[in-house]
N, C-alpha and C. Protein backbone atom coordinates (compact mmCIF):
# COMPACT_ATOMS: atom_id res chain seq x y z
N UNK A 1 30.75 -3.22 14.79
CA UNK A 1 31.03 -1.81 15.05
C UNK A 1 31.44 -1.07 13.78
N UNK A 2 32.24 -2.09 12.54
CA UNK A 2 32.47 -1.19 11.46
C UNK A 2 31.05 -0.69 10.87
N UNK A 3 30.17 -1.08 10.79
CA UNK A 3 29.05 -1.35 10.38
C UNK A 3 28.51 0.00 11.07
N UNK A 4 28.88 0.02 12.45
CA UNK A 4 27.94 1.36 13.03
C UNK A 4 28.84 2.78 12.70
N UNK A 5 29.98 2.27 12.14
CA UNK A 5 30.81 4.02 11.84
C UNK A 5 30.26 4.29 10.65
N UNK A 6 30.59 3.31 9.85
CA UNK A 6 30.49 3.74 7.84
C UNK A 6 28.77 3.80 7.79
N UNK A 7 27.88 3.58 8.81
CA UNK A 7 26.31 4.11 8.52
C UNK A 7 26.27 5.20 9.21
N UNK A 8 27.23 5.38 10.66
CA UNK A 8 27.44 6.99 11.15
C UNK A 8 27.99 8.34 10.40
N UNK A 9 29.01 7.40 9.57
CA UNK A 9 29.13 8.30 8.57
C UNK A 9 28.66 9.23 7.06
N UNK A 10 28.19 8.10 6.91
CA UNK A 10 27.20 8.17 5.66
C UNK A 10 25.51 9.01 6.25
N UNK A 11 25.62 8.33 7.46
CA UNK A 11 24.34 9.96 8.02
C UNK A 11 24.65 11.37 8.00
N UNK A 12 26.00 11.28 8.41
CA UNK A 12 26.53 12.58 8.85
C UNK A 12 26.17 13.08 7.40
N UNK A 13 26.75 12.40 6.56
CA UNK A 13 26.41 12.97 5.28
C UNK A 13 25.63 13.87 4.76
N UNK A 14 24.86 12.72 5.19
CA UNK A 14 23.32 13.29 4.74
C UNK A 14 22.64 14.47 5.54
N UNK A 15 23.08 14.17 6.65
CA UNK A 15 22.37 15.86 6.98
C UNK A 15 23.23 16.59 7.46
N UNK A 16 24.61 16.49 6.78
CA UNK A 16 25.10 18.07 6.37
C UNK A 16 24.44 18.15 5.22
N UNK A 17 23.88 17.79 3.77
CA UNK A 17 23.18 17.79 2.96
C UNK A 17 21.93 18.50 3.10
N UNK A 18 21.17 18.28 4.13
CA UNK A 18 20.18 18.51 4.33
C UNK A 18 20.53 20.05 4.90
N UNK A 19 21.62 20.48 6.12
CA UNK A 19 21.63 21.24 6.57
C UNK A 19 21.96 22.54 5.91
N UNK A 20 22.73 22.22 4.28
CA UNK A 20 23.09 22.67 3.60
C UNK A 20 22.21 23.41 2.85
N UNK A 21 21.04 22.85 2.59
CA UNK A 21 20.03 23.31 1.79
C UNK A 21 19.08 24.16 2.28
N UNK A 22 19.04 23.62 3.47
CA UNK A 22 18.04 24.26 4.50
C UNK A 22 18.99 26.29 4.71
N UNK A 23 19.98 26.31 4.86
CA UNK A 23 21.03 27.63 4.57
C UNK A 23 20.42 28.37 3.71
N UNK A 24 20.55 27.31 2.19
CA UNK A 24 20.52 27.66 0.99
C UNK A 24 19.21 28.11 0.74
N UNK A 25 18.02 27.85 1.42
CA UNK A 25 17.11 28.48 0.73
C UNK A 25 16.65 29.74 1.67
N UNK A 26 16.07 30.76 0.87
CA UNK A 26 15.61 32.02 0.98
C UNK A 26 14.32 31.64 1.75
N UNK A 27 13.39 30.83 1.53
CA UNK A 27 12.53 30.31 2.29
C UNK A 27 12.59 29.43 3.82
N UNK A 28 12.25 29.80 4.68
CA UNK A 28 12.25 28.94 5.50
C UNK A 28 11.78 27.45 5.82
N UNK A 29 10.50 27.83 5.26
CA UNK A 29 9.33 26.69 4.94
C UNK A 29 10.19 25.78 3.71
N UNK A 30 10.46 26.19 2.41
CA UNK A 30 10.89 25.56 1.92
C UNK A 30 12.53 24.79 2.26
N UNK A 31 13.31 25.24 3.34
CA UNK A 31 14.33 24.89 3.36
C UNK A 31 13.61 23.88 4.77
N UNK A 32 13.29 23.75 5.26
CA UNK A 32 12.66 22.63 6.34
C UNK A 32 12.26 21.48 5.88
N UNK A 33 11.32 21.60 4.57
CA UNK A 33 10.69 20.72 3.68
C UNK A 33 11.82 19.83 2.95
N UNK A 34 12.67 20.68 2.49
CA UNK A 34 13.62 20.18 1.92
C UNK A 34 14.80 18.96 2.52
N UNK A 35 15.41 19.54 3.91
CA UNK A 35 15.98 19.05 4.85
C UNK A 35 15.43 17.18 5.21
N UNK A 36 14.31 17.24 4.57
CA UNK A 36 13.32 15.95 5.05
C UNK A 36 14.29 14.94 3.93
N UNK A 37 15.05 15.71 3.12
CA UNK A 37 15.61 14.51 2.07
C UNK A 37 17.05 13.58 2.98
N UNK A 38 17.20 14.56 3.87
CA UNK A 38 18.58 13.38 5.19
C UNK A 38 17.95 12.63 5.52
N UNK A 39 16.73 12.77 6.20
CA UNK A 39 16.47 11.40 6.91
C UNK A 39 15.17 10.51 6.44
N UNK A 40 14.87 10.85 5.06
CA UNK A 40 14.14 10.29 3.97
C UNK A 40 15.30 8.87 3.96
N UNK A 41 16.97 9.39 3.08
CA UNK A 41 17.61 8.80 2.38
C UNK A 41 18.33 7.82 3.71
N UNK A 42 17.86 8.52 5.08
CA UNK A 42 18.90 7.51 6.09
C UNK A 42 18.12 6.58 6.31
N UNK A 43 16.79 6.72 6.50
CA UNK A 43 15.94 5.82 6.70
C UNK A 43 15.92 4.48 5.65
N UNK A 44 15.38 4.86 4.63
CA UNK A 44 15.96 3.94 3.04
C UNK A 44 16.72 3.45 3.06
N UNK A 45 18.23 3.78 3.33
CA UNK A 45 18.92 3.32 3.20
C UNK A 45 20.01 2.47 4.41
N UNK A 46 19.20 2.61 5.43
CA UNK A 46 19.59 2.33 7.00
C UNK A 46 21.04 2.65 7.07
N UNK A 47 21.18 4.30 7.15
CA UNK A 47 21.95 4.78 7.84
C UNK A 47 22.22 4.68 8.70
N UNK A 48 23.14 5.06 10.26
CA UNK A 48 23.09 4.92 11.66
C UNK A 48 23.14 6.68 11.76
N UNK A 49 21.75 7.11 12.64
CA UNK A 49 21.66 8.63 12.66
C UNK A 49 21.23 8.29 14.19
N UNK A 50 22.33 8.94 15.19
CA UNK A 50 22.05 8.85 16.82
C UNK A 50 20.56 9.03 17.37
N UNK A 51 20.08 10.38 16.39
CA UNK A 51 18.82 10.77 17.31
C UNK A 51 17.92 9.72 16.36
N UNK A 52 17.92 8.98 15.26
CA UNK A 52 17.02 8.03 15.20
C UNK A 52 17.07 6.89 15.67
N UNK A 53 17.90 6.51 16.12
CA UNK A 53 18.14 5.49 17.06
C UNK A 53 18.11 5.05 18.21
N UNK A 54 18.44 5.94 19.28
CA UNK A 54 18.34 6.54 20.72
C UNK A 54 16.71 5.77 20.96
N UNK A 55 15.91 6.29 20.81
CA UNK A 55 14.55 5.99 21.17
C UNK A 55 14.17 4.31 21.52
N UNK A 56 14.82 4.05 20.45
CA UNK A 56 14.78 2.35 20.61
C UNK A 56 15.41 1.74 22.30
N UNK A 57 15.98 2.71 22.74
CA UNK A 57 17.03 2.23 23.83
C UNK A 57 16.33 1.83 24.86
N UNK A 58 14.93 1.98 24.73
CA UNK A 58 13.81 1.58 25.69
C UNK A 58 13.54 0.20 25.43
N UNK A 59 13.35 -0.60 24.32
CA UNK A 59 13.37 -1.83 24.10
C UNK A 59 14.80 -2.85 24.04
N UNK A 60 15.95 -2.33 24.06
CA UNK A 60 17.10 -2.82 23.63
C UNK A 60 18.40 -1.86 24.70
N UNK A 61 18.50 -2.26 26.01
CA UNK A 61 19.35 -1.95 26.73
C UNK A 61 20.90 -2.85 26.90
N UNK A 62 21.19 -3.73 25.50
CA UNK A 62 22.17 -4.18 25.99
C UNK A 62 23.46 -3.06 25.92
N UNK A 63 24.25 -3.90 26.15
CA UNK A 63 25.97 -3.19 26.54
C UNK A 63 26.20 -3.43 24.53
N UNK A 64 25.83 -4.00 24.09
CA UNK A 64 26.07 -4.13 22.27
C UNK A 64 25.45 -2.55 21.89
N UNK A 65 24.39 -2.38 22.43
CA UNK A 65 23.37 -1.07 21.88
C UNK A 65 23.90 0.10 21.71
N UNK A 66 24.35 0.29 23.75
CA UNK A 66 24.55 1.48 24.45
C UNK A 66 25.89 1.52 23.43
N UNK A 67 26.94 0.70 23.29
CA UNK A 67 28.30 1.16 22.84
C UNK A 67 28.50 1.56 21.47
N UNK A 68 27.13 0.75 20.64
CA UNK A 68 26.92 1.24 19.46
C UNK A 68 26.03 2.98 19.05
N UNK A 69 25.30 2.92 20.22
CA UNK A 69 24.74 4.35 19.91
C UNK A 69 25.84 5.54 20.45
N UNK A 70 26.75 5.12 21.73
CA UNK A 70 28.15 6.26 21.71
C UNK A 70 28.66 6.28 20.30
N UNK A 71 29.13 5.15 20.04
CA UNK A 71 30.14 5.29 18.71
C UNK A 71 29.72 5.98 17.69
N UNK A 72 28.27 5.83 17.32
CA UNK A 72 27.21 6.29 16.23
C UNK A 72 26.96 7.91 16.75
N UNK A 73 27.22 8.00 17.55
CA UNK A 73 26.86 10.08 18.11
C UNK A 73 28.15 10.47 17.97
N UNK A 74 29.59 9.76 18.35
CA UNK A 74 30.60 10.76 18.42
C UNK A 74 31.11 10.93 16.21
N UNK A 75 30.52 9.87 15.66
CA UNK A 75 31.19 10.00 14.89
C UNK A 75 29.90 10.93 13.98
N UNK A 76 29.22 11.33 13.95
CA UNK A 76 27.48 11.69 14.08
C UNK A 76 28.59 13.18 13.98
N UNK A 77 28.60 13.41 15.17
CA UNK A 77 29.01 14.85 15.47
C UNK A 77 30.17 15.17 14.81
N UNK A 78 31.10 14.68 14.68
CA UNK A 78 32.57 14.61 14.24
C UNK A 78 32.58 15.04 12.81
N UNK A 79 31.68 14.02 11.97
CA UNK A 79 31.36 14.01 10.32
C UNK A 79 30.40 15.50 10.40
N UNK A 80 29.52 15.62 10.78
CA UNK A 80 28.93 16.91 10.60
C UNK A 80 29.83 18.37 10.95
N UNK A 81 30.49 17.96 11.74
CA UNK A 81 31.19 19.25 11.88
C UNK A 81 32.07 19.44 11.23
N UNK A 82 32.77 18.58 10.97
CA UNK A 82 34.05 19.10 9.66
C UNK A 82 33.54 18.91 8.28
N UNK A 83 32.34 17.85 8.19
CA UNK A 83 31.81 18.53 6.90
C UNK A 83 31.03 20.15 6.54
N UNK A 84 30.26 20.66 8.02
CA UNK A 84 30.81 21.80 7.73
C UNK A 84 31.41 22.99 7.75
N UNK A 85 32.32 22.82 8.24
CA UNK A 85 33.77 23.61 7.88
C UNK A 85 34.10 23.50 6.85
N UNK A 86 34.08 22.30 5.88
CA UNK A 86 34.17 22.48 4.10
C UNK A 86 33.18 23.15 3.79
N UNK A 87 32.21 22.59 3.70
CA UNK A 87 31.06 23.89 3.62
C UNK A 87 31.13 25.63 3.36
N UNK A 88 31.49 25.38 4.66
CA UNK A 88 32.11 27.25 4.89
C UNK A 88 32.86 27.47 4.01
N UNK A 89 33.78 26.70 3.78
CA UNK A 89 35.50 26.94 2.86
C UNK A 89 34.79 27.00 1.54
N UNK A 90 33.69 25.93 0.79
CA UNK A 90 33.11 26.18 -0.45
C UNK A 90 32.78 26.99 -0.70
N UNK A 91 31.18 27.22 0.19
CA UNK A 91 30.17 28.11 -0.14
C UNK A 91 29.81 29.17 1.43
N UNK A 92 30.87 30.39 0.96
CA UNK A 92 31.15 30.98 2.56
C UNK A 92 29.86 31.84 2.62
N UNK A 93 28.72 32.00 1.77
CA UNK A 93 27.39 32.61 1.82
C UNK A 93 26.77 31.54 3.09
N UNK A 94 26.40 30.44 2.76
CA UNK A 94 26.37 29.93 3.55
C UNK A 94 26.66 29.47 5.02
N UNK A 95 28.32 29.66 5.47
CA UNK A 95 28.69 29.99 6.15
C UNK A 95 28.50 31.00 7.07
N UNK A 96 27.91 32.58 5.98
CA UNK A 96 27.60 33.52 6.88
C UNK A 96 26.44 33.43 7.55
N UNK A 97 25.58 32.42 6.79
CA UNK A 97 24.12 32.25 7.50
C UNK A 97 23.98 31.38 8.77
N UNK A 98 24.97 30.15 8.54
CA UNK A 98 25.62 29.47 9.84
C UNK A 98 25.79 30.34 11.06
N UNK A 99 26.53 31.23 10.83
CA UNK A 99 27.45 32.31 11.45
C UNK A 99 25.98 32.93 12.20
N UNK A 100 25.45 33.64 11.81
CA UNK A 100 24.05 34.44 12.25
C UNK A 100 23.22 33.47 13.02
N UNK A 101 22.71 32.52 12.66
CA UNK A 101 22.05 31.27 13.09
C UNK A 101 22.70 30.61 14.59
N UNK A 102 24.14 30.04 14.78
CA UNK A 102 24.56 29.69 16.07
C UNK A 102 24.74 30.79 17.05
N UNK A 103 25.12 31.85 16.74
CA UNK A 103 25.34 32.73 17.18
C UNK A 103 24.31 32.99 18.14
N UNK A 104 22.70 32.92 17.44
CA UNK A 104 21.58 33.12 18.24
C UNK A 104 21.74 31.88 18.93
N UNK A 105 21.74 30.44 19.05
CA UNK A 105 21.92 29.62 19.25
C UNK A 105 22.50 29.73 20.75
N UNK A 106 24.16 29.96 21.15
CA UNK A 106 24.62 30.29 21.54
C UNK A 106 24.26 30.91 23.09
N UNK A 107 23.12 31.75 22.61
CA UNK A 107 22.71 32.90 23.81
C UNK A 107 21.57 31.96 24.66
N UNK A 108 20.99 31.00 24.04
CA UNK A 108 20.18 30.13 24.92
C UNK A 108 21.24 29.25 26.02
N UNK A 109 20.07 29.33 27.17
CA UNK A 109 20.62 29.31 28.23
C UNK A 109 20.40 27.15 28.13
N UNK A 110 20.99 27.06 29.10
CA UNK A 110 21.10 25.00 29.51
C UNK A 110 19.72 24.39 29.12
N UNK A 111 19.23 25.12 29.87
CA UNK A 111 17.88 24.22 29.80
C UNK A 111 16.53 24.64 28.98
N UNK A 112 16.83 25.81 28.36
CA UNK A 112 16.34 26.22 27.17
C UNK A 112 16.54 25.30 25.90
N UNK A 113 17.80 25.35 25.75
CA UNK A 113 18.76 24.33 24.84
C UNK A 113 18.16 22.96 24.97
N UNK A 114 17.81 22.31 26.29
CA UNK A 114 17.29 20.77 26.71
C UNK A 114 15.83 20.96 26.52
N UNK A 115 15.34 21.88 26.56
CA UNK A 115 14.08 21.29 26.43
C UNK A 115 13.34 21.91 24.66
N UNK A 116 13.87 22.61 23.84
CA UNK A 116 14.09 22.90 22.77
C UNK A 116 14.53 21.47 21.98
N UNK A 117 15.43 20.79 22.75
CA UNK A 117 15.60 19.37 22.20
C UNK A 117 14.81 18.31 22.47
N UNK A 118 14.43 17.91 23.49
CA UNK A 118 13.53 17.11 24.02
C UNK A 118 12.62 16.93 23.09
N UNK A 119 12.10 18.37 22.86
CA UNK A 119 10.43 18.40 21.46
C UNK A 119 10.96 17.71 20.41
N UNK A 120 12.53 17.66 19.70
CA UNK A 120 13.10 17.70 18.65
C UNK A 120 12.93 16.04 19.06
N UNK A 121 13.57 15.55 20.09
CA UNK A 121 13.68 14.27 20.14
C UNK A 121 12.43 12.88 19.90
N UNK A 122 11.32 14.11 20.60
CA UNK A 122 9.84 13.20 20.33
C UNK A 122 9.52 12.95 18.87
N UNK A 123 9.88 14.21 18.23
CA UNK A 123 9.35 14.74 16.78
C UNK A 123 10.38 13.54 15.75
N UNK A 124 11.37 12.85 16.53
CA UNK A 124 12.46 12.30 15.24
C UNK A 124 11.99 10.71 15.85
N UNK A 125 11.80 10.34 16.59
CA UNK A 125 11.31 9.42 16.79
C UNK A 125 9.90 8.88 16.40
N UNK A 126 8.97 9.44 16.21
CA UNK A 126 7.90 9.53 15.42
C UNK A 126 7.96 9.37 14.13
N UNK A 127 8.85 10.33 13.55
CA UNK A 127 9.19 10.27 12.09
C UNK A 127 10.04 8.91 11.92
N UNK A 128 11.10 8.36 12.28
CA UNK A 128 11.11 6.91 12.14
C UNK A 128 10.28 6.33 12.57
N UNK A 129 9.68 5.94 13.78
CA UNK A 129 8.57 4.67 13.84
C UNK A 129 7.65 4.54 12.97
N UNK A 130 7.38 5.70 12.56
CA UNK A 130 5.77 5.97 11.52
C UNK A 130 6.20 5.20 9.93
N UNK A 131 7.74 5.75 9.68
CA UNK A 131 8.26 4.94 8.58
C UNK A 131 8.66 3.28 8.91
N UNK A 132 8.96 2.76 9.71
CA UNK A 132 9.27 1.44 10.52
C UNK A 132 7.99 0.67 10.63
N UNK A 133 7.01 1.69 11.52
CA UNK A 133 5.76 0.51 11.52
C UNK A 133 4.43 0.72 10.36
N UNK A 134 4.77 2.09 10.05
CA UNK A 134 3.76 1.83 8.83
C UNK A 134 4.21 1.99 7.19
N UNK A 135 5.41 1.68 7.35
CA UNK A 135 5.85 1.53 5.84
C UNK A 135 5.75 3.04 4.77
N UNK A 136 5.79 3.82 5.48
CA UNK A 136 5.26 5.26 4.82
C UNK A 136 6.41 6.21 4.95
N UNK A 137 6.86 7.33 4.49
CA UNK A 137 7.68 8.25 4.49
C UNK A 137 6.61 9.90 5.05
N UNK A 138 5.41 9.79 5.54
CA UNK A 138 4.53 11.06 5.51
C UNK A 138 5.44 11.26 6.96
N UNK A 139 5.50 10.87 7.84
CA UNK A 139 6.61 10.86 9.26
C UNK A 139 7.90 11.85 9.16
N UNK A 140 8.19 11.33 8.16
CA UNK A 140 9.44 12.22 7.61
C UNK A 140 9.17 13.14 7.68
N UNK A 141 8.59 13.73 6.48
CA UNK A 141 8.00 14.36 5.92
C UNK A 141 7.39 15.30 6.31
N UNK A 142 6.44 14.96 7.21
CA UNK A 142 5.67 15.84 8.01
C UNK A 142 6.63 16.69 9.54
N UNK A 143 7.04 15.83 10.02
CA UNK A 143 7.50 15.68 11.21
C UNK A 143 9.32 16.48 11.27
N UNK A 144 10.24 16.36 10.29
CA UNK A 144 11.24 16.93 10.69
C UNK A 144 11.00 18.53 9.82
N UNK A 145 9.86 19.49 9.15
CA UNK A 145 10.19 20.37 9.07
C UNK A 145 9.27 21.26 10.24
N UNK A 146 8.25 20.09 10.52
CA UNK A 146 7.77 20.66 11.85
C UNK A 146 8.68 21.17 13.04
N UNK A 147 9.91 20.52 13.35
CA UNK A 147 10.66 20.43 14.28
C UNK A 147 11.39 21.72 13.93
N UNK A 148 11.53 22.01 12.52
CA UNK A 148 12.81 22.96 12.41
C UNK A 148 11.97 24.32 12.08
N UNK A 149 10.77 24.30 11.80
CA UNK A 149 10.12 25.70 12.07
C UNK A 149 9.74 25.75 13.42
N UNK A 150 9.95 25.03 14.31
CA UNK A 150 9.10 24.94 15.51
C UNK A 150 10.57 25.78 16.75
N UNK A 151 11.62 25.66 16.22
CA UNK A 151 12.67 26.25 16.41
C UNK A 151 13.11 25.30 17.44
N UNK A 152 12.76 24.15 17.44
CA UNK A 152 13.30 22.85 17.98
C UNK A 152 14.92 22.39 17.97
N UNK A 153 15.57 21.62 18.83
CA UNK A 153 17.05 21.70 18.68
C UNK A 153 17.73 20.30 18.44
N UNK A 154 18.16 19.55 17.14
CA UNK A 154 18.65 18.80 16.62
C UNK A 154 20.09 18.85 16.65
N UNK A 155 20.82 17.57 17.88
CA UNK A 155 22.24 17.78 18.14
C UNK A 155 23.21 17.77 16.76
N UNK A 156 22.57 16.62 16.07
CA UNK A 156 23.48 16.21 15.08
C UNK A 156 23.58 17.37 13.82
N UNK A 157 22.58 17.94 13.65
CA UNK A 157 22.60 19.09 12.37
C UNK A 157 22.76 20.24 13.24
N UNK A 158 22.64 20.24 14.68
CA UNK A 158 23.55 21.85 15.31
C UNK A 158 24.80 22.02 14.96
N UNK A 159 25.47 20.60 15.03
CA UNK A 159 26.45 20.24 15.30
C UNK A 159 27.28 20.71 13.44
N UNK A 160 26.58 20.41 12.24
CA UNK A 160 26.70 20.98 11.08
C UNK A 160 26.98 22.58 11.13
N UNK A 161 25.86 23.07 12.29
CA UNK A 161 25.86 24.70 11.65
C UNK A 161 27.06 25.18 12.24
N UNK A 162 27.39 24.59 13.77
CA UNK A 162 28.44 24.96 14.05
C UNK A 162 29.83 24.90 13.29
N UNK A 163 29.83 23.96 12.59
CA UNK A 163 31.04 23.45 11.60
C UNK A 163 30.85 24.43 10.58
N UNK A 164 30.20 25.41 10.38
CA UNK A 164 29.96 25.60 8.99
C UNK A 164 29.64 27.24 9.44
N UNK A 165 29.55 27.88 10.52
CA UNK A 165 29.57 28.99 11.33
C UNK A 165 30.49 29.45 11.09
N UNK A 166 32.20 28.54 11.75
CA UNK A 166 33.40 29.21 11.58
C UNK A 166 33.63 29.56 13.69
N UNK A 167 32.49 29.47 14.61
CA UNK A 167 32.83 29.65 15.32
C UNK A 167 33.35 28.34 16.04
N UNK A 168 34.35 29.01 17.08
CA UNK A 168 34.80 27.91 17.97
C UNK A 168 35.14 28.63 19.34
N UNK A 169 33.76 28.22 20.07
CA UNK A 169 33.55 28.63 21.45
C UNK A 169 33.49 27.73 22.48
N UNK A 170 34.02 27.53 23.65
CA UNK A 170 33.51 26.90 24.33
C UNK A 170 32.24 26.57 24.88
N UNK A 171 31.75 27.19 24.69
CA UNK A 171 29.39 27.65 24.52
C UNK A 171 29.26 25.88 23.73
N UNK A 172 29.65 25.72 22.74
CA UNK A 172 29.38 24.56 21.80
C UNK A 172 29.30 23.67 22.74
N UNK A 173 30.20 23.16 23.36
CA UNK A 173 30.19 21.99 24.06
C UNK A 173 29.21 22.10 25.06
N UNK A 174 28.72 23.32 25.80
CA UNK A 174 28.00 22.65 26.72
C UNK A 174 26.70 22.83 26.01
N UNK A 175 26.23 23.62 24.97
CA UNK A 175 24.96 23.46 23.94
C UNK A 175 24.63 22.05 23.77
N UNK A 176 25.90 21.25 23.06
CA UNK A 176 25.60 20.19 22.51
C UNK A 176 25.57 19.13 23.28
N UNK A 177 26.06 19.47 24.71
CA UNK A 177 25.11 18.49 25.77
C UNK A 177 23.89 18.43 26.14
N UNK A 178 23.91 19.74 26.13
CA UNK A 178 21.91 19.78 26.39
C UNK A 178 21.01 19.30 25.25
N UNK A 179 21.73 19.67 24.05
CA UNK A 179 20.71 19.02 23.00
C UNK A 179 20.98 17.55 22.65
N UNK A 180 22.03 17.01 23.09
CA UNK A 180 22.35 15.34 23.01
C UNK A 180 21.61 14.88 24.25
N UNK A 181 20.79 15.87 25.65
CA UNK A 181 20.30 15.07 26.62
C UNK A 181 19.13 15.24 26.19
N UNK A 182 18.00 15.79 25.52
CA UNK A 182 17.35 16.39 25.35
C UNK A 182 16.78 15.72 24.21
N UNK A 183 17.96 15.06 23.17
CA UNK A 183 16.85 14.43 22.14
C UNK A 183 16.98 13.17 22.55
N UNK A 184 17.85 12.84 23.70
CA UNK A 184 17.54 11.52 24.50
C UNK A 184 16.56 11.43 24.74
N UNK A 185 16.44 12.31 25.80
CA UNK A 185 14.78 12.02 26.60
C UNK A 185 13.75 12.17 25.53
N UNK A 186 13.78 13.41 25.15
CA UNK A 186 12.29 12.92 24.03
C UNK A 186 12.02 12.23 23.30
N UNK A 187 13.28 11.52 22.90
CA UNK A 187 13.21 9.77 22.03
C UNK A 187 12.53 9.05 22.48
N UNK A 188 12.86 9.05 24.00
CA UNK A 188 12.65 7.65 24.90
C UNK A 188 10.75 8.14 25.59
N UNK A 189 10.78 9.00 25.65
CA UNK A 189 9.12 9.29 25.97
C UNK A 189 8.00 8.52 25.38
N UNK A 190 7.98 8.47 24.21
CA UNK A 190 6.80 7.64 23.57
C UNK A 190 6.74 6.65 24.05
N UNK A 191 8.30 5.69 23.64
CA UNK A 191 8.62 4.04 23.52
C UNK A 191 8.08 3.59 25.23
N UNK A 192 9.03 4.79 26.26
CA UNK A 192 8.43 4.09 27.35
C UNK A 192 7.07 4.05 27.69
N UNK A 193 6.28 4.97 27.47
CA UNK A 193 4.97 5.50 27.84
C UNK A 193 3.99 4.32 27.41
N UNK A 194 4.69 3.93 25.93
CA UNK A 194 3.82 2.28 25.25
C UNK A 194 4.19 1.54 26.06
N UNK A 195 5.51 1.40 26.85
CA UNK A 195 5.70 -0.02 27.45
C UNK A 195 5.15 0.28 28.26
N UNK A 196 5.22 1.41 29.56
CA UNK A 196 4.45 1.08 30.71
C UNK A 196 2.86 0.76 30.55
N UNK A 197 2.13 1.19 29.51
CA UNK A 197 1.05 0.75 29.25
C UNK A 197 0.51 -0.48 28.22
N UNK A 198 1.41 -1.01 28.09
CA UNK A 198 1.63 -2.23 27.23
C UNK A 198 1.43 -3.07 28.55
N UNK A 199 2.49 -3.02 29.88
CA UNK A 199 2.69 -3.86 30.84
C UNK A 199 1.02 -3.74 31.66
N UNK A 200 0.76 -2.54 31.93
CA UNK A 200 -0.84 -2.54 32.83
C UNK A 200 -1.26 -3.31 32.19
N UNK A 201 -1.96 -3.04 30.32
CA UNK A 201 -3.12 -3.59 29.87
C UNK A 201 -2.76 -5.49 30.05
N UNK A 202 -1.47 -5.56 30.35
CA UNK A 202 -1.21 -7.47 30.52
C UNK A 202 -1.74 -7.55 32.31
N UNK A 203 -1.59 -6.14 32.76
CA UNK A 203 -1.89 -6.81 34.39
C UNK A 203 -3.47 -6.66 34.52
């Protein structure tokens, strides 16, 4: 379990990093592109990042997994959000863009929020397997700035802008349920869809 905080943490890292830049640039396109360097460096470096992990939960249902992927989301969320709130406190330009950004955020309704994530969840699971089974980073690459021009909803880097917004609403919490159910399910879509058709082509 130490093992799943200090790689939960060291994700968080990384994409407040990512989320940071993505603020920072005047471009959209280029700040999406950019963002691909969090889960470039988590991947490489086998970080523990919830929504890249989750997906697997279709092959690997033990009670070791499930307790490791809670531990790996609360501390996921925890590290991103007070990293940014430093953020804000550094670079409060940034902050104001946070600020504008959740705000819209915010006004989406439950299941707007869930299924805005869901896409996000297919899209991050792809981008690891593609690096996992074909040894390549184009997954990355391709795949998480797709998600973030696509206006797709990523719990763990919402969870940054909120830290780094300055707001503190009760709205957050039930947002960041829908987008923590949401990049569940679209994790788990592919993986099962191979197994149930993994199991026919044996029957």
């Amino acid at each position: 379990m130490l093992k799943t905080v200090t790689g939960a943490i060291c994700a968080g890292i990384m994409i407040a990093i990512g989320g940071s830049v993505f603020l920072a640039c005047d471009s959209k396109v280029v700040g999406a592109v950019l963002f691909s360097v969090a889960l470039l460096c988590i991947c490489y470096l086998g970080y523990y990042l919830f929504t890249g992990k989750i997906g697997y939960l279709a092959n690997d249902y033990s009670k070791g997994n499930i307790a490791a992927l809670a531990i790996g989301l609360i501390v996921n969320l925890a590290v991103t959000f007070l990293l940014g709130m430093l953020i804000r406190y550094a670079l409060p330009a940034l902050g104001d863009k946070a600020f504008a950004l959740c705000t819209s955020k915010l006004e989406q309704s439950f299941i707007i929020t869930f299924i805005r994530a869901v896409f996000c969840g297919i899209l991050m699971y792809l981008a690891v397997q593609i690096y996992k089974e074909k040894q390549t980073p184009l997954g990355i690459i391709f795949c998480i700035p797709v998600f973030i021009l696509s206006g797709f909803e990523h719990s763990v880097a919402d969870m940054f802008y909120y830290g780094a917004s300055g707001i503190f609403d009760i709205k957050i919490l039930s947002f960041e349920l829908a987008a923590v159910l949401g990049n569940t399910v679209g994790s788990l879509i592919l993986p099962l869809l191979a197994k149930v058709g993994a199991k026919n082509a044996k029957g």
